[in-house]
C-alpha atoms as a PDB file:
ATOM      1  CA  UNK A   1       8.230 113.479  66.448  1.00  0.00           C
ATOM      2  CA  UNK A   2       5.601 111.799  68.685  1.00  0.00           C
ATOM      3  CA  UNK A   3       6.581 111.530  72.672  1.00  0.00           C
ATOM      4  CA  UNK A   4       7.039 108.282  74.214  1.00  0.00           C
ATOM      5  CA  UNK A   5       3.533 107.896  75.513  1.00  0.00           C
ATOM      6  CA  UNK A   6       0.500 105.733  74.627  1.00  0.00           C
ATOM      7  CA  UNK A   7      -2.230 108.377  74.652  1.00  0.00           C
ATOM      8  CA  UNK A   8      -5.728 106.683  75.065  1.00  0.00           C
ATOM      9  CA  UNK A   9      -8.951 108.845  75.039  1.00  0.00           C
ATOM     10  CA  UNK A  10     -11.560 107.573  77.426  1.00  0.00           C
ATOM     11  CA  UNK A  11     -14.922 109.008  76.117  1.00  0.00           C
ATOM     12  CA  UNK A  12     -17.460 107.986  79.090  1.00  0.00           C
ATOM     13  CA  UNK A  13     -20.622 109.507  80.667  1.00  0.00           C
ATOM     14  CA  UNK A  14     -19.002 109.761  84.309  1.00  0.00           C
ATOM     15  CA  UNK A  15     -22.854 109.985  85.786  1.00  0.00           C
ATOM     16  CA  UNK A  16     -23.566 106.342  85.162  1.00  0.00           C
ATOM     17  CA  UNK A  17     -22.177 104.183  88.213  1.00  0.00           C
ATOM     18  CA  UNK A  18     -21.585 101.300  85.805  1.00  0.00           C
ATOM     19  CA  UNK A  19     -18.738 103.414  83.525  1.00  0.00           C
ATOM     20  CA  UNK A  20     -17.426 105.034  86.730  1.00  0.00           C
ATOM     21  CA  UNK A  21     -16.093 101.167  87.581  1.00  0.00           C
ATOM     22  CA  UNK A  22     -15.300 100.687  83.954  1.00  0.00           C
ATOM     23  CA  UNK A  23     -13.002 103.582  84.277  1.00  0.00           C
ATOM     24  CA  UNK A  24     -11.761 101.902  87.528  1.00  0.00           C
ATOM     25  CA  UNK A  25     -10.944  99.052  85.622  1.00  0.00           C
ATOM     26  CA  UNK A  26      -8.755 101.229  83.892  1.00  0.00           C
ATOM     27  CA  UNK A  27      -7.041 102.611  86.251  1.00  0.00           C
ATOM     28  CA  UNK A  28      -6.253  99.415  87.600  1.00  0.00           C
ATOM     29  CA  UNK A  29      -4.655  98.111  84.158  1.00  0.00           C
ATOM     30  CA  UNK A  30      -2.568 101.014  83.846  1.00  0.00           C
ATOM     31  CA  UNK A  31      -0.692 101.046  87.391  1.00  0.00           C
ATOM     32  CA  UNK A  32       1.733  98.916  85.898  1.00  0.00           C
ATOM     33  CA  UNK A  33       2.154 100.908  82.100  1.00  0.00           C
ATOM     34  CA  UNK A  34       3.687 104.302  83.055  1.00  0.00           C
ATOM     35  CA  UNK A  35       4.125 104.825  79.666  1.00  0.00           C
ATOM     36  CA  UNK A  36       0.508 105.121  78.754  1.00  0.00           C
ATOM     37  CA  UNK A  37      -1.371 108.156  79.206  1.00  0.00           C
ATOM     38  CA  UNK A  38      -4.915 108.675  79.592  1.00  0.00           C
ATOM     39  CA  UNK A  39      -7.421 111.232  79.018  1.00  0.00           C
ATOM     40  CA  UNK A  40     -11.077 111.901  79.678  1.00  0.00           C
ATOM     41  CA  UNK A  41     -13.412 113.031  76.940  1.00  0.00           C
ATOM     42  CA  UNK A  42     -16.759 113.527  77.411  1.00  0.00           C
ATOM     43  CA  UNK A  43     -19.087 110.945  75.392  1.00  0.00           C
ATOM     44  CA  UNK A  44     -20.269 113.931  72.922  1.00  0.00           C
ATOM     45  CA  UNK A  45     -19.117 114.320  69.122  1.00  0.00           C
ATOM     46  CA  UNK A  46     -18.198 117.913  69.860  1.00  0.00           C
ATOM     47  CA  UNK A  47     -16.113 117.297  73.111  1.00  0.00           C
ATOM     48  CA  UNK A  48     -14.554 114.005  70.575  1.00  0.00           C
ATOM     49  CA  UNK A  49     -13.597 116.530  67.534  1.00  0.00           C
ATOM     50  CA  UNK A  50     -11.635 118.983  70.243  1.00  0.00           C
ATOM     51  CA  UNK A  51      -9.190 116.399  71.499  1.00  0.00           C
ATOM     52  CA  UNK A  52      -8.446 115.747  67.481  1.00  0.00           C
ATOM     53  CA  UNK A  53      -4.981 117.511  68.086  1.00  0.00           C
ATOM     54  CA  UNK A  54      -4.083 114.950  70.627  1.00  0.00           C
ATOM     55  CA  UNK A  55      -3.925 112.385  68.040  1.00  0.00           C
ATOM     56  CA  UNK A  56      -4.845 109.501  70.589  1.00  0.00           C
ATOM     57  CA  UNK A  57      -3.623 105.961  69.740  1.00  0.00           C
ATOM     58  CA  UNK A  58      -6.483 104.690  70.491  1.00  0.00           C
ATOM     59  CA  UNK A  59      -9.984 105.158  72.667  1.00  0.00           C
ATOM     60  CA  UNK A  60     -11.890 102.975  75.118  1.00  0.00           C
ATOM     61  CA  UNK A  61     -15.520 104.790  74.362  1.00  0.00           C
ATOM     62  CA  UNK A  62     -19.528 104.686  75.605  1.00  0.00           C
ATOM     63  CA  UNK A  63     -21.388 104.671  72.322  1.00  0.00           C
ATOM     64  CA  UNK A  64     -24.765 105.177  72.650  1.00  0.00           C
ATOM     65  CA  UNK A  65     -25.741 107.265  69.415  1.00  0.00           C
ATOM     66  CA  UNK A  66     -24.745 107.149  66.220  1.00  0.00           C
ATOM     67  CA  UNK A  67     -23.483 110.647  66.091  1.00  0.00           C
ATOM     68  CA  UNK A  68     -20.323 109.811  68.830  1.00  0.00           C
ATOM     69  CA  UNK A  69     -19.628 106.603  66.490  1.00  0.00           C
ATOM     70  CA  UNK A  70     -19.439 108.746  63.035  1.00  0.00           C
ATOM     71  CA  UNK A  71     -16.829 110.944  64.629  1.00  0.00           C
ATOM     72  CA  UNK A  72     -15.125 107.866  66.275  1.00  0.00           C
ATOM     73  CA  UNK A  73     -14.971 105.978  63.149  1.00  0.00           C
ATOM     74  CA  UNK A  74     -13.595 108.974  61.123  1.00  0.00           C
ATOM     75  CA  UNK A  75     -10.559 108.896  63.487  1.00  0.00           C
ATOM     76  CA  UNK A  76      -9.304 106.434  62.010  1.00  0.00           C
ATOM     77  CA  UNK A  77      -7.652 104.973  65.223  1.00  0.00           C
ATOM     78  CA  UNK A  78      -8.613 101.840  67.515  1.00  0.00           C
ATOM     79  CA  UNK A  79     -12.207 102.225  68.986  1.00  0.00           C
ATOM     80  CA  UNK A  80     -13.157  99.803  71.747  1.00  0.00           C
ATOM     81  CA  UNK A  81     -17.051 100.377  72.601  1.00  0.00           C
ATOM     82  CA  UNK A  82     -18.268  99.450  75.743  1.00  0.00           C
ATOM     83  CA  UNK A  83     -21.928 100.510  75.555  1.00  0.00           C
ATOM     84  CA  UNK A  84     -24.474  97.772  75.401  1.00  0.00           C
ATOM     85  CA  UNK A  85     -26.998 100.118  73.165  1.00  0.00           C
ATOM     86  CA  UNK A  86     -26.065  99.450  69.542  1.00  0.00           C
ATOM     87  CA  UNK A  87     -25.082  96.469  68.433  1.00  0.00           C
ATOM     88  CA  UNK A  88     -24.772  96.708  64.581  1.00  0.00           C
ATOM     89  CA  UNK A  89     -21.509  99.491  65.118  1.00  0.00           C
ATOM     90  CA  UNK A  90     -18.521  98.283  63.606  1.00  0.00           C
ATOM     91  CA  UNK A  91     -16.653  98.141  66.723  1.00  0.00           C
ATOM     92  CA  UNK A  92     -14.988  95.440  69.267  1.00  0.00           C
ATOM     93  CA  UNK A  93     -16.785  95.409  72.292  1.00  0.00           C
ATOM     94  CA  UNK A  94     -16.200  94.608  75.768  1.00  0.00           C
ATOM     95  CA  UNK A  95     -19.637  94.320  77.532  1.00  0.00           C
ATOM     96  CA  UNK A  96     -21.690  92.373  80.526  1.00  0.00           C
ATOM     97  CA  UNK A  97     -24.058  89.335  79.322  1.00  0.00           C
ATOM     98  CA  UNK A  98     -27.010  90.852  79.711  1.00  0.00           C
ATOM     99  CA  UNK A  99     -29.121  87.508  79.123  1.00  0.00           C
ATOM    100  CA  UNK A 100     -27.409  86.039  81.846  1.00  0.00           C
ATOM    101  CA  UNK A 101     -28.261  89.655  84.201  1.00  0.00           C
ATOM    102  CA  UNK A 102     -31.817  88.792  83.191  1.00  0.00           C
ATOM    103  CA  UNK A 103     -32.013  84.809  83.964  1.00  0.00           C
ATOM    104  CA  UNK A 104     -30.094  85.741  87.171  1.00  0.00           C
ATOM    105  CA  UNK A 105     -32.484  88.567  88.271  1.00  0.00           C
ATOM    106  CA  UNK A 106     -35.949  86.176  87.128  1.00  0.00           C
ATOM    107  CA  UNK A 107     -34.150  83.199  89.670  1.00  0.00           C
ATOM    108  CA  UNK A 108     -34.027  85.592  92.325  1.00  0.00           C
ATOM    109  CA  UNK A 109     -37.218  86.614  92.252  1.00  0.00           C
ATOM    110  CA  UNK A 110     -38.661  82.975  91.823  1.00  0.00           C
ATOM    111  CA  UNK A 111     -36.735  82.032  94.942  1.00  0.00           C
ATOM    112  CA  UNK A 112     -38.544  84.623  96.355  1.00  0.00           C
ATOM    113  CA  UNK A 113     -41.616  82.651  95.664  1.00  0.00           C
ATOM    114  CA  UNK A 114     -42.770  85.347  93.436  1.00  0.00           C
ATOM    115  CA  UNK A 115     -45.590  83.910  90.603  1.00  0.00           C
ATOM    116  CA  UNK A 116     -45.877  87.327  89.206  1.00  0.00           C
ATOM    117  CA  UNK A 117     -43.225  89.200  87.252  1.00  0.00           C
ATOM    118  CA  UNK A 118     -43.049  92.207  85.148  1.00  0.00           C
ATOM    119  CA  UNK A 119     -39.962  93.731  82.722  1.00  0.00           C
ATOM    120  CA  UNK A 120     -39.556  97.603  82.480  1.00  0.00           C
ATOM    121  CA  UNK A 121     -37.435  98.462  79.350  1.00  0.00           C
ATOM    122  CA  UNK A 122     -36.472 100.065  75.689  1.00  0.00           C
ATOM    123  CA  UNK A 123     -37.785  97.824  72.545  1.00  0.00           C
ATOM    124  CA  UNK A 124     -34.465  99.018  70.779  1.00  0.00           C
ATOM    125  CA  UNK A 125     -31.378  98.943  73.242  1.00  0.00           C
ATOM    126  CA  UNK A 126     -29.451  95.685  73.215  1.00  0.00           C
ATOM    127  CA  UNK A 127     -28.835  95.668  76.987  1.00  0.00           C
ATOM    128  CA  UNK A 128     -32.636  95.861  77.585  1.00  0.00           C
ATOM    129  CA  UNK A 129     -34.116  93.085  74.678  1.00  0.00           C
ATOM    130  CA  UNK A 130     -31.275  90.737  75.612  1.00  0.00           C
ATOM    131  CA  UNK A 131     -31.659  91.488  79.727  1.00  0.00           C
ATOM    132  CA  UNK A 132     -35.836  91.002  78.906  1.00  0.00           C
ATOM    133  CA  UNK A 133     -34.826  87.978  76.806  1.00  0.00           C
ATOM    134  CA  UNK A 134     -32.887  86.110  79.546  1.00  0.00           C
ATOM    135  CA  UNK A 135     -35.674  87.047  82.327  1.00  0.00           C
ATOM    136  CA  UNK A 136     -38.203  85.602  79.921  1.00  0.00           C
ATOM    137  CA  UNK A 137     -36.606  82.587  79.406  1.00  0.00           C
ATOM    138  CA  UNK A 138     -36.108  81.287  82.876  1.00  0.00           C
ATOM    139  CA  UNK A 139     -39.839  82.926  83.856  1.00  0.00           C
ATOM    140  CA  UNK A 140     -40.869  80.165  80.959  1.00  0.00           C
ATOM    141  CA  UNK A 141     -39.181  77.337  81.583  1.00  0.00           C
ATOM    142  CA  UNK A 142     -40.786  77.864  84.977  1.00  0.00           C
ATOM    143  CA  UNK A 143     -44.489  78.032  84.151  1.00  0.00           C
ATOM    144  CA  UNK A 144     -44.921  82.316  85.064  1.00  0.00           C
ATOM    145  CA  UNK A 145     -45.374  84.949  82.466  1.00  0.00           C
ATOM    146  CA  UNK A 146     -44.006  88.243  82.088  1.00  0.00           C
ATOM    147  CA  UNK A 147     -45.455  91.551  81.616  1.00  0.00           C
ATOM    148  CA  UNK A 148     -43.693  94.816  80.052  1.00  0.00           C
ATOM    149  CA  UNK A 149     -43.845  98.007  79.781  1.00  0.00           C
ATOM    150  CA  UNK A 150     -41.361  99.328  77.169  1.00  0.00           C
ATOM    151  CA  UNK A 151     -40.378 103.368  77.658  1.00  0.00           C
ATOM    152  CA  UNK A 152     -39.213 105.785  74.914  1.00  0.00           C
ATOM    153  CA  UNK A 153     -35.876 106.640  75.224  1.00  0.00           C
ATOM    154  CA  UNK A 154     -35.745 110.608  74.675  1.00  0.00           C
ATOM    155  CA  UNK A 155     -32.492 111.042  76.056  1.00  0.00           C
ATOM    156  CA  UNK A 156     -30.859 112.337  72.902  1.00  0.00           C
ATOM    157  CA  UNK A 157     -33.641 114.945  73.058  1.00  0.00           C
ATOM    158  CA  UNK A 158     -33.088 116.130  76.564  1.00  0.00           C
ATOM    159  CA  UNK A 159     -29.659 115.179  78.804  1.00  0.00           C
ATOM    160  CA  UNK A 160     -31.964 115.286  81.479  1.00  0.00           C
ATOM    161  CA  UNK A 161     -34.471 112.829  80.038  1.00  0.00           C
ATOM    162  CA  UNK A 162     -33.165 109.595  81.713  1.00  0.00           C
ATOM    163  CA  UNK A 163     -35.620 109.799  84.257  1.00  0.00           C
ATOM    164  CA  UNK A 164     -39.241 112.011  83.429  1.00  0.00           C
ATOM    165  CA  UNK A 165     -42.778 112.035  83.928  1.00  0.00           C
ATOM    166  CA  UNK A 166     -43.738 109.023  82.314  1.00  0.00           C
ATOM    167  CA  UNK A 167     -48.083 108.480  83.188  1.00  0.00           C
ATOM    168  CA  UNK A 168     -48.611 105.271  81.184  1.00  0.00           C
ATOM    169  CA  UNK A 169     -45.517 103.900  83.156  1.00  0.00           C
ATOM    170  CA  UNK A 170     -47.676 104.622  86.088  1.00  0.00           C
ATOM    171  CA  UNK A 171     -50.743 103.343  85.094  1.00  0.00           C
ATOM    172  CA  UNK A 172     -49.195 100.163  83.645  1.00  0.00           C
ATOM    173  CA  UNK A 173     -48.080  99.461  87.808  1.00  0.00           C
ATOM    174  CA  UNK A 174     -51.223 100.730  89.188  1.00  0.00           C
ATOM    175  CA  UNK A 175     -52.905  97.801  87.053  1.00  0.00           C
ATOM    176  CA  UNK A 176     -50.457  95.009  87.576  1.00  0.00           C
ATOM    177  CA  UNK A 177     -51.708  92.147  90.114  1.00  0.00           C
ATOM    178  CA  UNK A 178     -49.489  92.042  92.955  1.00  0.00           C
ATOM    179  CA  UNK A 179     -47.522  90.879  94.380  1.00  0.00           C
ATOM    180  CA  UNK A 180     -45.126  90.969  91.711  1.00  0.00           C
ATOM    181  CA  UNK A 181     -41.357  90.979  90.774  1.00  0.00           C
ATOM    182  CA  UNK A 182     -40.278  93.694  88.358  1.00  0.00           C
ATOM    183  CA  UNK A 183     -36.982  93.985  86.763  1.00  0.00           C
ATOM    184  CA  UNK A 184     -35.827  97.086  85.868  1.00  0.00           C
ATOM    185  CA  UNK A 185     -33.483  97.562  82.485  1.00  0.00           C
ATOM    186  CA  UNK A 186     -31.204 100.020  85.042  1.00  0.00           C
ATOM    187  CA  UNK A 187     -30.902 101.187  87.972  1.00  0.00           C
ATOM    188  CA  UNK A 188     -32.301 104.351  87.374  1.00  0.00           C
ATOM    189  CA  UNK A 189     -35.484 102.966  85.815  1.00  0.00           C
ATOM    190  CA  UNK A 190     -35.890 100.593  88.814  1.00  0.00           C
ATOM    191  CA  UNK A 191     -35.453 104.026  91.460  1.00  0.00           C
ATOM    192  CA  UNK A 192     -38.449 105.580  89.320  1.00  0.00           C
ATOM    193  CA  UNK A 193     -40.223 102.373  89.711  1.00  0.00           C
ATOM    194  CA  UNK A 194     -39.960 102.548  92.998  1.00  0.00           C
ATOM    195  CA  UNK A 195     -40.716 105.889  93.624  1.00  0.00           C
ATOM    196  CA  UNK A 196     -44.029 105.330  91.463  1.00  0.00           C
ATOM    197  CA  UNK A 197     -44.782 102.303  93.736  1.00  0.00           C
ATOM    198  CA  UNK A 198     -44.089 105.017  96.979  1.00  0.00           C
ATOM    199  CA  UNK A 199     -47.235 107.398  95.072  1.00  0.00           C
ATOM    200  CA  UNK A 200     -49.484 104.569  94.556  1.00  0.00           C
ATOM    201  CA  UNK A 201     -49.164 103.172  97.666  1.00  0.00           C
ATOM    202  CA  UNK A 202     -47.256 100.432  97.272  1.00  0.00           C
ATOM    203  CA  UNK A 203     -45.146  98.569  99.347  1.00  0.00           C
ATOM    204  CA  UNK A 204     -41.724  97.563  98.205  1.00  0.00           C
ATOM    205  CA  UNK A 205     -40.791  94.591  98.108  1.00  0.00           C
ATOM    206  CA  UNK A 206     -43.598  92.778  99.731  1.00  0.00           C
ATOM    207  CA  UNK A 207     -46.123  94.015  97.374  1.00  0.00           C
ATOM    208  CA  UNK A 208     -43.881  94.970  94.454  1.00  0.00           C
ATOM    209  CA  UNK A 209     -40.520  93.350  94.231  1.00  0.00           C
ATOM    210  CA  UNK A 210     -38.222  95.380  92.159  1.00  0.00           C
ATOM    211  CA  UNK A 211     -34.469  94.030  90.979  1.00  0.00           C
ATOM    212  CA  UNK A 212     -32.323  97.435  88.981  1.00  0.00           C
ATOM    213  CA  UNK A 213     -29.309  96.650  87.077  1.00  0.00           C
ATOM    214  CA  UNK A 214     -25.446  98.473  86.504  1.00  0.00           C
ATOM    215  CA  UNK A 215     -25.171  99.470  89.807  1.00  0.00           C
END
């Protein structure tokens, strides 16, 4: 006989700021359900296929790699994603418009009176393409271009690989005309930019300009 509780596994990467208020969210929703009961799981297939036992009623889950969504899926239970990275999973999600993040972070610039921007990114992660896409768009409709630089995301490879080494990231800033306004995909692409500005002598923001994203 099941208990009286709603179990809900929350499978999140706590070191990201932006799932951190997600999960605040949460806690918010549930002040008034005593009857539901929540618990962590870290965002790895392993970590996923120990809590099997628990037979949760449902999760609220970061999917950023296929692997986490196979196990997910063979659940068999309720799966909301909340992970901006892979569209084509065949789950209900619950994400920021990242078009709009873009168009708002290209006005600010421009108000800046900024001439000169620049988009640091992934080719294949929806919350980059569609944050590059809405930057783009306002950057057209008012006469500037756009420059990017698109990074490989070896994160799967190496938990450690959000931020790395990355020399053509460097010399793509050291040859940009400046100054310049530079959105950043995240936040922690947009503290490497800066740091790389700090090495090459930059000054930010009055030479380079840089707007991060996800707090």
């Amino acid at each position: 006989m099941r208990d009286a509780f709603v179990r809900i596994g929350l499978v999140m990467d706590h070191s990201l700021a932006f799932y951190r208020q997600i999960l605040r969210g949460v806690k918010t929703f549930a002040t008034d359900r005593p009857d539901w009961l929540f618990t962590p799981i870290a965002a790895n297939p392993r970590a996923v296929e120990s809590v099997k036992p628990l037979r949760c009623d449902g999760y609220i889950a970061h999917i950023f790699h296929r692997p986490l969504a196979k196990v997910l899926r063979s659940l068999r239970r309720p799966v909301i994603n909340v992970s901006g990275v892979l569209p084509e999973l065949p789950f209900p999600r619950v994400i920021a418009d990242h078009a709009e993040v873009g168009r708002q972070a290209a006005r600010h610039l421009l108000s800046c009176g900024l001439r000169q921007l620049a988009f640091v990114g992934y080719r294949s992660h929806e919350f980059s393409t569609e944050r590059e896409r809405g930057f783009r768009e306002v950057a057209h409709e008012c006469g500037v271009s756009v420059s990017s630089f698109y990074e490989l995301d070896r994160r799967l490879e190496d938990p450690n690989g959000v931020w790395r080494w990355n020399a053509p990231l460097l010399e793509w800033l050291r040859d940009l005309p400046n100054p310049v306004g530079i959105l950043a995909s995240h936040d922690t692409q947009g503290a490497q930019v800066a740091e790389y500005c700090h090495q090459l002598r930059l000054t930010v923001p009055d030479q380079v300009a840089i707007v991060g994203a996800d707090d």
